[in-house]
Structure formats: C-alpha cells, structure tokens
PDB file of N, CA and C in Angstrom:
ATOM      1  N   UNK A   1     -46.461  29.195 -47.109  1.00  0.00           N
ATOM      2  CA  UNK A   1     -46.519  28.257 -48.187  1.00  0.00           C
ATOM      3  C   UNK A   1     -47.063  28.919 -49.459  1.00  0.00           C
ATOM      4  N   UNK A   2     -47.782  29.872 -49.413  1.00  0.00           N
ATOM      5  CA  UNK A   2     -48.476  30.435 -50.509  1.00  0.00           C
ATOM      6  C   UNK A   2     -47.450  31.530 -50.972  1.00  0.00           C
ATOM      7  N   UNK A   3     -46.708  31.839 -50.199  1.00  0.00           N
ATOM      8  CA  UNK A   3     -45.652  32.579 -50.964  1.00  0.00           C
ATOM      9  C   UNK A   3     -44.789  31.757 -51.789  1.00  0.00           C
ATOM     10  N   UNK A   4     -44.330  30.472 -51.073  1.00  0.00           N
ATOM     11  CA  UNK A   4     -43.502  29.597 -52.296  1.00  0.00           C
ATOM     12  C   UNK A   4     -44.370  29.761 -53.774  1.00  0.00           C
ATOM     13  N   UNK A   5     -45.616  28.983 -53.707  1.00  0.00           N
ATOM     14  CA  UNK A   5     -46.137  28.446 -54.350  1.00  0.00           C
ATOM     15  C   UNK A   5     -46.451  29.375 -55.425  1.00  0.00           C
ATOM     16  N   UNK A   6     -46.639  30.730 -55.428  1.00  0.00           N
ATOM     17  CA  UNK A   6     -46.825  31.526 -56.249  1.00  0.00           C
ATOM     18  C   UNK A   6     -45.391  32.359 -56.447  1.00  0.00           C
ATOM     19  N   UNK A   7     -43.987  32.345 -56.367  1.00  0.00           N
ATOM     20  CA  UNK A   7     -42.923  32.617 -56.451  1.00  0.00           C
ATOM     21  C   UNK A   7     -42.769  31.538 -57.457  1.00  0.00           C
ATOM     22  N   UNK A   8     -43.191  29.735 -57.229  1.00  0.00           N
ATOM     23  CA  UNK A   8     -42.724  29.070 -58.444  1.00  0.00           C
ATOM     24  C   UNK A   8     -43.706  28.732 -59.416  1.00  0.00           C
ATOM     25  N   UNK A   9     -44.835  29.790 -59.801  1.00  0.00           N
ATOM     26  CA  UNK A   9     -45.499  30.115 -60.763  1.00  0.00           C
ATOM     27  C   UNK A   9     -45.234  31.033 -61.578  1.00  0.00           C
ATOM     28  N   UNK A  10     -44.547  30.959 -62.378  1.00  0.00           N
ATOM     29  CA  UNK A  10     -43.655  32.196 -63.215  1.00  0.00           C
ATOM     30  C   UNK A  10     -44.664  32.504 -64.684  1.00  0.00           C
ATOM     31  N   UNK A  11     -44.864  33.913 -64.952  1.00  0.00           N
ATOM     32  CA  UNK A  11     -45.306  34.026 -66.435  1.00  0.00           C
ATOM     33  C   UNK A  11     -44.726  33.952 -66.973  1.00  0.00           C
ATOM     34  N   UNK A  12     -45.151  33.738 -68.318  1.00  0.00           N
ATOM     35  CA  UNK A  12     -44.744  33.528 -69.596  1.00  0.00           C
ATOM     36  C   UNK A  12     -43.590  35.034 -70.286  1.00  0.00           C
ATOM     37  N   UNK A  13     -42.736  34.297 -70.471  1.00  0.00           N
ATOM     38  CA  UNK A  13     -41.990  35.445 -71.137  1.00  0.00           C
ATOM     39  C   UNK A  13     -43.003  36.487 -72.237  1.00  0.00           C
ATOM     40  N   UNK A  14     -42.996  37.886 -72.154  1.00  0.00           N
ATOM     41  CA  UNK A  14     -43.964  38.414 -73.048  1.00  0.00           C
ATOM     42  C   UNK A  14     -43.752  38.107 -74.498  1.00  0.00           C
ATOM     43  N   UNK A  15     -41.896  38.115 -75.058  1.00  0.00           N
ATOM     44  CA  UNK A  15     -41.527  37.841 -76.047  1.00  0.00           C
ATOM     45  C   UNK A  15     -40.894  36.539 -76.511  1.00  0.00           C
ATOM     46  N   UNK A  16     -41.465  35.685 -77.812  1.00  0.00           N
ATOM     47  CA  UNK A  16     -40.558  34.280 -77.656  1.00  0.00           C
ATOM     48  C   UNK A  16     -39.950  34.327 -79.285  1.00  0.00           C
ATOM     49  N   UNK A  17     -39.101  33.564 -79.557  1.00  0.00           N
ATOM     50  CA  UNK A  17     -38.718  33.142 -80.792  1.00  0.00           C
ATOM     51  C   UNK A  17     -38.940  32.083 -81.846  1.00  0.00           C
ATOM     52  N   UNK A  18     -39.893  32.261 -82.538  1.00  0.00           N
ATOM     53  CA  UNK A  18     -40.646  31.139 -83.268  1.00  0.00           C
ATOM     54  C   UNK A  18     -40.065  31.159 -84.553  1.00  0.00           C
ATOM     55  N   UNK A  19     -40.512  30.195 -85.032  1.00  0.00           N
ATOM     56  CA  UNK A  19     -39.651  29.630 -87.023  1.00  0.00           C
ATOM     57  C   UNK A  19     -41.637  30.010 -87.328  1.00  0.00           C
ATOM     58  N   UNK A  20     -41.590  30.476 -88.313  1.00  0.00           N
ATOM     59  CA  UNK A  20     -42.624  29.897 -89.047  1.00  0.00           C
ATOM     60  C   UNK A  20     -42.506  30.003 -90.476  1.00  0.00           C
ATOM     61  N   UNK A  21     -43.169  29.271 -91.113  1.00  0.00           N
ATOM     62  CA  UNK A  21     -42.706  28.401 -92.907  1.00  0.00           C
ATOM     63  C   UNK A  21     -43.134  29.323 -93.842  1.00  0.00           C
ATOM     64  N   UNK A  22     -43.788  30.199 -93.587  1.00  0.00           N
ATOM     65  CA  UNK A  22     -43.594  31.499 -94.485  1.00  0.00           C
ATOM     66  C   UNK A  22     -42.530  32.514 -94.465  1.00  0.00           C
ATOM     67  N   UNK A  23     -42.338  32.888 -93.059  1.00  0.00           N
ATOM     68  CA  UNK A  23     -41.687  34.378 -92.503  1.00  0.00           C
ATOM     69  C   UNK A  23     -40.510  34.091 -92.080  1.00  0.00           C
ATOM     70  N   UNK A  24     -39.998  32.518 -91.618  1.00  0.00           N
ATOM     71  CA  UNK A  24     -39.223  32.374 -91.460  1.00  0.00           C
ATOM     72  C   UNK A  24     -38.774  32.260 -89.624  1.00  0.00           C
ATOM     73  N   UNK A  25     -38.070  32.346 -89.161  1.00  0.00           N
ATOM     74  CA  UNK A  25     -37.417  33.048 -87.568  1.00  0.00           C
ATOM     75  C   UNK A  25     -38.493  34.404 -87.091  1.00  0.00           C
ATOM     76  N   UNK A  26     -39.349  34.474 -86.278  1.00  0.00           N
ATOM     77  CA  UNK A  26     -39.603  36.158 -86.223  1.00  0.00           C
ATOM     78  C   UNK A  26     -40.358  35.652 -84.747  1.00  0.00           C
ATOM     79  N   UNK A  27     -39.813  37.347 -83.815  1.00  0.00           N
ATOM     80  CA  UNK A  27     -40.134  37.104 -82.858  1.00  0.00           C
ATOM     81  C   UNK A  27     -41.786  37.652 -82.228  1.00  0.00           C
ATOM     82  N   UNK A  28     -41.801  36.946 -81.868  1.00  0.00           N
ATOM     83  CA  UNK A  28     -43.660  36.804 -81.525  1.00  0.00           C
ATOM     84  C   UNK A  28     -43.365  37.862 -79.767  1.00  0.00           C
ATOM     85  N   UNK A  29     -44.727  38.678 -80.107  1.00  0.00           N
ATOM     86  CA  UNK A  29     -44.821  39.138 -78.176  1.00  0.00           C
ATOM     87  C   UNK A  29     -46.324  38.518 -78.512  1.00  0.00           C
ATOM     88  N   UNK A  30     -46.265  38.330 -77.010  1.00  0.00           N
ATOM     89  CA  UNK A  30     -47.795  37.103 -76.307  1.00  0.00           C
ATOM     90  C   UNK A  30     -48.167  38.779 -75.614  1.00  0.00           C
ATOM     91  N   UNK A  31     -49.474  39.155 -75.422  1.00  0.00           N
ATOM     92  CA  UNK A  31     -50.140  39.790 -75.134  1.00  0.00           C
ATOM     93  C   UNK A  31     -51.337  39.387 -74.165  1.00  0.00           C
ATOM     94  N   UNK A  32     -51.688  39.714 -72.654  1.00  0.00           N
ATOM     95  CA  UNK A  32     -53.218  39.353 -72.433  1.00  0.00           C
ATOM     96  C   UNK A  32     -54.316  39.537 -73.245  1.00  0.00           C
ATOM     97  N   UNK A  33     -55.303  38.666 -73.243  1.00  0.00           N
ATOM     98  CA  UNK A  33     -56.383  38.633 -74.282  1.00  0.00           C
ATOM     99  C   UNK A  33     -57.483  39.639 -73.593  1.00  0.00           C
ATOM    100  N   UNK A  34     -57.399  39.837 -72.160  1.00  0.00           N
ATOM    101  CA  UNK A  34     -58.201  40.419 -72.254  1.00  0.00           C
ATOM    102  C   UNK A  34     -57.502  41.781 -71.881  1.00  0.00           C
ATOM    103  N   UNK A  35     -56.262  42.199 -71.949  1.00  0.00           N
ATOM    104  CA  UNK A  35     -56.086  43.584 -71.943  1.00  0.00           C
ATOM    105  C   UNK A  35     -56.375  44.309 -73.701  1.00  0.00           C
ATOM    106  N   UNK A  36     -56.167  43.364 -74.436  1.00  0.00           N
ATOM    107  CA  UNK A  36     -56.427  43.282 -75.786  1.00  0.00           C
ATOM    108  C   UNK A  36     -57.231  44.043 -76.267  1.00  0.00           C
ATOM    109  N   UNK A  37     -58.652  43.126 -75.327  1.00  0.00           N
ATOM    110  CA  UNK A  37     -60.062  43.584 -76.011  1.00  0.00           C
ATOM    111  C   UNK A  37     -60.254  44.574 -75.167  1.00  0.00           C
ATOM    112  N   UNK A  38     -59.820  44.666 -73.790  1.00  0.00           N
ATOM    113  CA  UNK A  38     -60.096  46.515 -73.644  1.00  0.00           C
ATOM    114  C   UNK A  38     -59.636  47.630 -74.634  1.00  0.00           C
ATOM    115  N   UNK A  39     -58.318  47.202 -74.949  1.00  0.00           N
ATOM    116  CA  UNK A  39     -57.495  48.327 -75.727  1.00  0.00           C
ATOM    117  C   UNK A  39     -58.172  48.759 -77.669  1.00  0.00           C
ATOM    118  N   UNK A  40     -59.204  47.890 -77.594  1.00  0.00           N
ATOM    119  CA  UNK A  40     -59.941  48.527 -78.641  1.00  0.00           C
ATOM    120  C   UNK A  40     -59.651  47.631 -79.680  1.00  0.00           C
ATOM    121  N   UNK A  41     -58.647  47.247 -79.540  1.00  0.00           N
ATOM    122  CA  UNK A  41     -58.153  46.101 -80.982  1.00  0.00           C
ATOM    123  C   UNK A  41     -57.015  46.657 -81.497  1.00  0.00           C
ATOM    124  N   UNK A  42     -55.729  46.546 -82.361  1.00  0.00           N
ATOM    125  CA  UNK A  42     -54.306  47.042 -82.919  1.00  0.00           C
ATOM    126  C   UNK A  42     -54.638  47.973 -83.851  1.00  0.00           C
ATOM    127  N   UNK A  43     -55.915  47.967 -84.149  1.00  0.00           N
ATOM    128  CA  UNK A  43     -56.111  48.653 -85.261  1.00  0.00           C
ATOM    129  C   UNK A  43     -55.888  48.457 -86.637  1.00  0.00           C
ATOM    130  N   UNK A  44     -56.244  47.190 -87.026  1.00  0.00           N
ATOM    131  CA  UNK A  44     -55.640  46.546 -88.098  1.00  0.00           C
ATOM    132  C   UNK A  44     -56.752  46.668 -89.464  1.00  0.00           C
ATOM    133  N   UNK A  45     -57.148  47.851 -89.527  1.00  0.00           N
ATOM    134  CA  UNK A  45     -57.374  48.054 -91.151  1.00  0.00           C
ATOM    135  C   UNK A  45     -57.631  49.456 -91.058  1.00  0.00           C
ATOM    136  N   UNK A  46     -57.956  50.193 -92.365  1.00  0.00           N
ATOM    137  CA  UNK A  46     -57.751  51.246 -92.829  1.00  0.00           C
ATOM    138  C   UNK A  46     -58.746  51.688 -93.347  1.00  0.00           C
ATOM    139  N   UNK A  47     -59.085  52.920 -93.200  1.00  0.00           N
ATOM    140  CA  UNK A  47     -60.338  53.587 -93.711  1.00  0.00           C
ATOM    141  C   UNK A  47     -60.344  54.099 -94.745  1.00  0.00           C
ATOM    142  N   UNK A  48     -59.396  53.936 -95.753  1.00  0.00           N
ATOM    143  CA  UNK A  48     -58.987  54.553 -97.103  1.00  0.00           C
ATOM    144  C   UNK A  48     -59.936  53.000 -98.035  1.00  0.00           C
ATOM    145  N   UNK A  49     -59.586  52.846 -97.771  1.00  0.00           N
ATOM    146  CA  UNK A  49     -60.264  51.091 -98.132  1.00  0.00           C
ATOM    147  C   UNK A  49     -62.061  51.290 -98.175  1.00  0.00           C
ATOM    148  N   UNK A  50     -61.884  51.218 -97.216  1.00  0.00           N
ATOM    149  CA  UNK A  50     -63.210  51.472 -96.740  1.00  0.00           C
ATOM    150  C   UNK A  50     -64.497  52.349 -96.691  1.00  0.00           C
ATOM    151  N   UNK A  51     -63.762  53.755 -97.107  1.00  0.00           N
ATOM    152  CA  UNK A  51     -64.572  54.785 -97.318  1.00  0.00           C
ATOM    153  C   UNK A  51     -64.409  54.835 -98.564  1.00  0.00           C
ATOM    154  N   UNK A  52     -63.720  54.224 -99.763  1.00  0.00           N
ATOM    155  CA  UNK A  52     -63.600  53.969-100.885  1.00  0.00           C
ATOM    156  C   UNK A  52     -64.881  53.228-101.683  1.00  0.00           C
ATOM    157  N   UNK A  53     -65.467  51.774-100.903  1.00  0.00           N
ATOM    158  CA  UNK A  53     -66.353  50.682-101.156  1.00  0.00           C
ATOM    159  C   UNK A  53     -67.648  51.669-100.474  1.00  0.00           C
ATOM    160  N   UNK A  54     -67.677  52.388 -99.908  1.00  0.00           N
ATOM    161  CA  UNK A  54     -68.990  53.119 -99.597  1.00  0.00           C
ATOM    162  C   UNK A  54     -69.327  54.277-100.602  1.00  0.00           C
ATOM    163  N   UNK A  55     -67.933  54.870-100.709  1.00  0.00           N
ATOM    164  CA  UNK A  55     -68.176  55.747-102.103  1.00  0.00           C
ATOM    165  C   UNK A  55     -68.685  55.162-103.453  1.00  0.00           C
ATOM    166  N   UNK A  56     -68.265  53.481-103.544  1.00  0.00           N
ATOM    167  CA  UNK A  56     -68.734  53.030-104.465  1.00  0.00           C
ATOM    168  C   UNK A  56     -70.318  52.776-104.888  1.00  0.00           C
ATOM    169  N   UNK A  57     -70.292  52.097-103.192  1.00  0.00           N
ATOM    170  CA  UNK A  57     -71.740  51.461-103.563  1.00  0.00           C
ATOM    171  C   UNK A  57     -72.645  52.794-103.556  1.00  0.00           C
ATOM    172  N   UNK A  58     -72.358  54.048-102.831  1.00  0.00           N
ATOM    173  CA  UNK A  58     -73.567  55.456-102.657  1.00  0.00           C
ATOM    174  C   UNK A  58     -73.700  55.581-104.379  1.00  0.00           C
ATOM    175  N   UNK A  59     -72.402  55.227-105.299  1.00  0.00           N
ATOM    176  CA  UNK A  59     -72.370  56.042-106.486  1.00  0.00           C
ATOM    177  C   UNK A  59     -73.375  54.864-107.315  1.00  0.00           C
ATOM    178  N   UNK A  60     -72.956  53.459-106.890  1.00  0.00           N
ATOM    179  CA  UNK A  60     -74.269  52.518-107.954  1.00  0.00           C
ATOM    180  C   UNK A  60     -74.974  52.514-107.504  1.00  0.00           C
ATOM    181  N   UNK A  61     -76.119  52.869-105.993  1.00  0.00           N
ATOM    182  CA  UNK A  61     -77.118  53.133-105.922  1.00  0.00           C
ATOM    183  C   UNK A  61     -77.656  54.724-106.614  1.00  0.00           C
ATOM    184  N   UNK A  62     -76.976  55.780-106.899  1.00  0.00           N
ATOM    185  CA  UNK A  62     -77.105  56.982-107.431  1.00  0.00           C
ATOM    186  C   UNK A  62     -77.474  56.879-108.779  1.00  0.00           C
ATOM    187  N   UNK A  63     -76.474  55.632-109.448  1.00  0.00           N
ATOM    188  CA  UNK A  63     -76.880  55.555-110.926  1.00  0.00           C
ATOM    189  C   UNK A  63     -78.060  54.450-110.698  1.00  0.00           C
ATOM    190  N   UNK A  64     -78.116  53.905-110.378  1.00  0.00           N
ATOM    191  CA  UNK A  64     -79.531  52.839-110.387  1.00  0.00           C
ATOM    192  C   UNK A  64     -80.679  53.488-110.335  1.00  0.00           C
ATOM    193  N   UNK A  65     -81.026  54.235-108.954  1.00  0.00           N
ATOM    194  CA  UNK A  65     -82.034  55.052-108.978  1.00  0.00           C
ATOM    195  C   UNK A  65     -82.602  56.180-109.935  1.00  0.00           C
ATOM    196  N   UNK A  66     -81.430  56.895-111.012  1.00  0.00           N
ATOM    197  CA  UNK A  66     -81.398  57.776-111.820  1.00  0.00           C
ATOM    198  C   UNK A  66     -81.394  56.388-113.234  1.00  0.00           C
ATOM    199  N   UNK A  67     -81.046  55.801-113.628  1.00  0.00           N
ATOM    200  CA  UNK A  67     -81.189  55.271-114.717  1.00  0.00           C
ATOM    201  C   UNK A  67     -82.982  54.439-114.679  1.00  0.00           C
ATOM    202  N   UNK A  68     -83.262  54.262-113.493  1.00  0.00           N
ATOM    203  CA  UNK A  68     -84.897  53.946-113.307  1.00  0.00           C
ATOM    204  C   UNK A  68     -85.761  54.843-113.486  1.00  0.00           C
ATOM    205  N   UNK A  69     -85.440  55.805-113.128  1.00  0.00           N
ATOM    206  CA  UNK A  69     -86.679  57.133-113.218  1.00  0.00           C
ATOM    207  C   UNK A  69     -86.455  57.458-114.398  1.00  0.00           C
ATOM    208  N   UNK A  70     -85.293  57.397-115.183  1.00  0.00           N
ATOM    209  CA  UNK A  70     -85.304  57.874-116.145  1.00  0.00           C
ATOM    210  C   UNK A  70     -86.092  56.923-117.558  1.00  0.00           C
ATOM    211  N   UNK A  71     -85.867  55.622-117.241  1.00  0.00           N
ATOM    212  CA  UNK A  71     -86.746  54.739-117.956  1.00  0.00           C
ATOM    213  C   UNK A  71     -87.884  55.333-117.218  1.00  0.00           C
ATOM    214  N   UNK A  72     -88.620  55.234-116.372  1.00  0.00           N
ATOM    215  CA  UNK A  72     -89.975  55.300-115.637  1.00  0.00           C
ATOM    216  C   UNK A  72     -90.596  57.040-116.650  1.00  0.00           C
ATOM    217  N   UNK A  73     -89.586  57.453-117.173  1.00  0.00           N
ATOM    218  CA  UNK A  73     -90.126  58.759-117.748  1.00  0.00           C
ATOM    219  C   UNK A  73     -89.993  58.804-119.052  1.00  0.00           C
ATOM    220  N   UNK A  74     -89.444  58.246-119.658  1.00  0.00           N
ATOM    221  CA  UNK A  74     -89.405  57.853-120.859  1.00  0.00           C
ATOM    222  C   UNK A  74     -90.660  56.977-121.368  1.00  0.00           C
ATOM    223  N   UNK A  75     -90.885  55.882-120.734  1.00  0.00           N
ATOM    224  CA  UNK A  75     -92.073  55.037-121.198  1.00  0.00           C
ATOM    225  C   UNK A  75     -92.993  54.845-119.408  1.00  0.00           C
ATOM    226  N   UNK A  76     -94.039  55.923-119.597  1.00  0.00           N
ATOM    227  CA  UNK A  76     -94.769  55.909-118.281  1.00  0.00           C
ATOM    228  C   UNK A  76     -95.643  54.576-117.844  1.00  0.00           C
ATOM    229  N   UNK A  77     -95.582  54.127-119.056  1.00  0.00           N
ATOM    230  CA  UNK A  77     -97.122  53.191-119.031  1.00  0.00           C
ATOM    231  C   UNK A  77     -96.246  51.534-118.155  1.00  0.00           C
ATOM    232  N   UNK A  78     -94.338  51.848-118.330  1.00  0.00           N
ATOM    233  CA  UNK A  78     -94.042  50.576-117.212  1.00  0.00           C
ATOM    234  C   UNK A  78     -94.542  50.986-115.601  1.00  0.00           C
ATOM    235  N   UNK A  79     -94.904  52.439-115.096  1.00  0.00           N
ATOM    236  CA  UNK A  79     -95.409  52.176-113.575  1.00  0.00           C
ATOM    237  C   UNK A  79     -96.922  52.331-113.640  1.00  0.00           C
ATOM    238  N   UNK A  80     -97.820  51.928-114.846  1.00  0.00           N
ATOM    239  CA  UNK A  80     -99.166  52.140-114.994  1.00  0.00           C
ATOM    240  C   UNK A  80     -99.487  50.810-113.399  1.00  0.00           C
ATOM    241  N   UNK A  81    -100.684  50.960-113.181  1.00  0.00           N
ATOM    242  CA  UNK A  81    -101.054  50.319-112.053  1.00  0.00           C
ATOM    243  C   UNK A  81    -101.553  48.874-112.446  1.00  0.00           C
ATOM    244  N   UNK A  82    -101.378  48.562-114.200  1.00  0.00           N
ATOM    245  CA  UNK A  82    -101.752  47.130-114.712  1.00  0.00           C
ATOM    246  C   UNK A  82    -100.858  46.131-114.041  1.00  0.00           C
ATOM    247  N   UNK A  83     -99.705  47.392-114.632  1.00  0.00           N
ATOM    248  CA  UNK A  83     -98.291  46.599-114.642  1.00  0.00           C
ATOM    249  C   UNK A  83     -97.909  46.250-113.239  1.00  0.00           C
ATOM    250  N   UNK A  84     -97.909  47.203-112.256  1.00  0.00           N
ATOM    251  CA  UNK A  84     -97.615  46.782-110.977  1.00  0.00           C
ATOM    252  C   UNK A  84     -98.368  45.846-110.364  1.00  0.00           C
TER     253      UNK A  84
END
C-alpha cells in the first residue's frame, strides 16, 4: 500500500509557465528552499558596487579626520580642556 500511495504523490514539475504584468509570459523553475540555502545563495549582487560605497565612505572618513586636525591646528585653543 505504501508503494501506491507514494507512486500517487507526484512532485511538482521543476519548470512552470506563468503570465506576470510586468514581464509578461516567462518561465519560472521552482527550486528546493532548502537546497537553496545550502548552495550559498544565486549570487545576486556584485562587488563592483560595493567595494565602490566602501571606497567612498574610507575616502569621507579620510577627509573628515584631516579637515579636523587641520582646524584643531590652526586654532589650538578649540581642543583647550575649557572647551572640552
């Protein structure tokens, strides 16, 4: 009986054919979720991006820190110990 019963349990086709209201007709593959999250993820962004916004922010913390010391040396008496 357990052979019927799991013979008329069929998976899901991997690939189906969906409409959707942007893209139009396009065919979808269904994937396990959890073979998914073993496989690390599709890899869906880019490190050009990314190592771009780190180059940014290293470069406005570079000028921040250098445009402070440089006031801080110009007029000493803003890190006098009144002021702090």
């Amino acid at each position: 009986m357990t052979s019927s019963s799991s013979s008329s349990t069929t998976t899901p086709s991997p690939k189906r054919l969906l409409f959707d209201r942007r893209y139009g007709w396009v065919l979808d593959e269904w994937k396990e979720p959890s073979q998914e999250a073993l496989a690390g993820g599709r890899g869906m962004f880019c490190i050009v991006p990314l190592a771009k916004a780190v180059v940014e922010k290293a470069s406005e913390s570079i000028n921040f820190v250098a445009s402070s010391t440089l006031n801080v040396l110009e007029r000493p008496d803003t890190l006098s110990p009144k002021v702090v």
